[in-house]
Protein backbone atom coordinates (compact mmCIF):
# COMPACT_ATOMS: atom_id res chain seq x y z
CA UNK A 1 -52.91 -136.73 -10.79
CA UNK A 2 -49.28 -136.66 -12.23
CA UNK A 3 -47.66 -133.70 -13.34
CA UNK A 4 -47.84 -134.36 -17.22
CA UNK A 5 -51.64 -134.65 -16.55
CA UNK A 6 -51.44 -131.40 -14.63
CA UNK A 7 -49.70 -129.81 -17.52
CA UNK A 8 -52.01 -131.16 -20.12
CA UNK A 9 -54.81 -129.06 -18.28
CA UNK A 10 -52.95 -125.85 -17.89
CA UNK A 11 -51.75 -126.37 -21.68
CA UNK A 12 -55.28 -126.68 -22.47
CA UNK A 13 -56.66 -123.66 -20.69
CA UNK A 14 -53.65 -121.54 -21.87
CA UNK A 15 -54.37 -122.76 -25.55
CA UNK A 16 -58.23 -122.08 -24.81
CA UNK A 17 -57.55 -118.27 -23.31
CA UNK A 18 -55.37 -117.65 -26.08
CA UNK A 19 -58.04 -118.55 -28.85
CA UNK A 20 -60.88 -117.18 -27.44
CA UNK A 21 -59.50 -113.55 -26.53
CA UNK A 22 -57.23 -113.45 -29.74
CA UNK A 23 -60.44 -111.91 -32.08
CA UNK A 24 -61.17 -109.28 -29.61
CA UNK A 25 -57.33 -108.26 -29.27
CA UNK A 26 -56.27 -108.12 -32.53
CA UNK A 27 -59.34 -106.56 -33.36
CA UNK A 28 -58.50 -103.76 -30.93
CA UNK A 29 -54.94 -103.69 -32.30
CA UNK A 30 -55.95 -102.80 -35.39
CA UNK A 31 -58.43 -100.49 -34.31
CA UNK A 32 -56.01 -98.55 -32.12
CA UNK A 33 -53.50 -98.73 -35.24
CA UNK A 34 -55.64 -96.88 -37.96
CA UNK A 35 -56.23 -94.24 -34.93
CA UNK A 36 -53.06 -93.93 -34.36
CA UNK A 37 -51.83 -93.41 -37.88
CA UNK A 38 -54.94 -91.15 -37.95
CA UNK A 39 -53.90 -88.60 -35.03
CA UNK A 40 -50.43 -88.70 -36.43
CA UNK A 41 -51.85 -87.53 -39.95
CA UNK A 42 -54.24 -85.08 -38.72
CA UNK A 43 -51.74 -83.58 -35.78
CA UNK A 44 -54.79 -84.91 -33.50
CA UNK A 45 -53.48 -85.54 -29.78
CA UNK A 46 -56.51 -86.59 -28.27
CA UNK A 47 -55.38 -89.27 -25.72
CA UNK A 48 -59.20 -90.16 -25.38
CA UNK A 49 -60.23 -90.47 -29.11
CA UNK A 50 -59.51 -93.89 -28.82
CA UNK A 51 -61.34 -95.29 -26.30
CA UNK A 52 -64.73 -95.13 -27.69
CA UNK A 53 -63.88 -96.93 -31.07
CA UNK A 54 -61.82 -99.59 -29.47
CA UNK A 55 -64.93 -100.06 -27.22
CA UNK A 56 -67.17 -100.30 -30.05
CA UNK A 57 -64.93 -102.35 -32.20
CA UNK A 58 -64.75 -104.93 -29.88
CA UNK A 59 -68.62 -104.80 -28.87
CA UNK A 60 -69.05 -106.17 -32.13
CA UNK A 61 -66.19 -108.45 -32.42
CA UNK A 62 -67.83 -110.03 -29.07
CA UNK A 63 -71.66 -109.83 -31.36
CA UNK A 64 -69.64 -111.82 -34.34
CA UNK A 65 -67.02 -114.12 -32.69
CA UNK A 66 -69.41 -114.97 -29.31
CA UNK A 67 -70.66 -118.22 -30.66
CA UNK A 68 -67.47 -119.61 -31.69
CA UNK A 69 -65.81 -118.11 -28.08
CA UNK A 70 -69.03 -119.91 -26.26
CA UNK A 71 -68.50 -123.07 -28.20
CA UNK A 72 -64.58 -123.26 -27.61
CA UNK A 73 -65.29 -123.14 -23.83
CA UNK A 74 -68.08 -125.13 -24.04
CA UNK A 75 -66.03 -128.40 -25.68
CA UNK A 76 -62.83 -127.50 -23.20
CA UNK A 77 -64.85 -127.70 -20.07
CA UNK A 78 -66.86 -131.04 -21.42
CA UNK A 79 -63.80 -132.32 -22.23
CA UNK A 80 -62.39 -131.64 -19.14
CA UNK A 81 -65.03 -132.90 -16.87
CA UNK A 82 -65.30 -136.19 -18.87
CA UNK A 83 -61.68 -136.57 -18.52
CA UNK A 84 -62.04 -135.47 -14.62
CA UNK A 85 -62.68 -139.38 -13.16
CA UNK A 86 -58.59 -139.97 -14.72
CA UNK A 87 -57.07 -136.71 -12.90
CA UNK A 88 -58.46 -138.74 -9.51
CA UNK A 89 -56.88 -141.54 -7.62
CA UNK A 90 -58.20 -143.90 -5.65
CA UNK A 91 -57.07 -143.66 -1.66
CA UNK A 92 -55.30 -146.05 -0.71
CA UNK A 93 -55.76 -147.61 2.67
């Protein structure tokens, strides 16, 4: 296995981490945003009020955007096993 094939696999699985927790983060950013802006308005400083939306929020960001994460890993990890008989050479004797 060379390095640029090396790379193209950790590329990949970077790429592939990135897209598939990106909903649920930003999600949760935005979440913890409108909270935050909420508590400031309100003089509300609750360190725990945000917990249990943030939780929520991204229960059902995980309900909406599971197929598409569960897809996405299903095509990287096909693609990478069907690719898997280049990343191995043949011993030489």
């Amino acid at each position: 296995m060379t390095e640029g094939q090396v790379l193209d696999v950790m590329r990949d699985g970077f790429y592939n981490i990135i897209i598939c927790s990106a909903p649920m983060l930003l999600i949760s950013l935005v979440v913890g945003l409108v909270i935050s802006i909420f508590q400031t308005v309100t003089s509300i400083q609750e360190q725990t009020l945000t917990f249990v939306p943030k939780i929520l929020s991204i229960f059902i960001a995980l309900l909406v955007f599971g197929s598409f994460i569960m897809n996405t890993l299903i095509n990287y990890v096909a693609n990478t096993w069907s690719n898997f008989s280049q990343f191995i050479r043949p011993v030489s004797s």
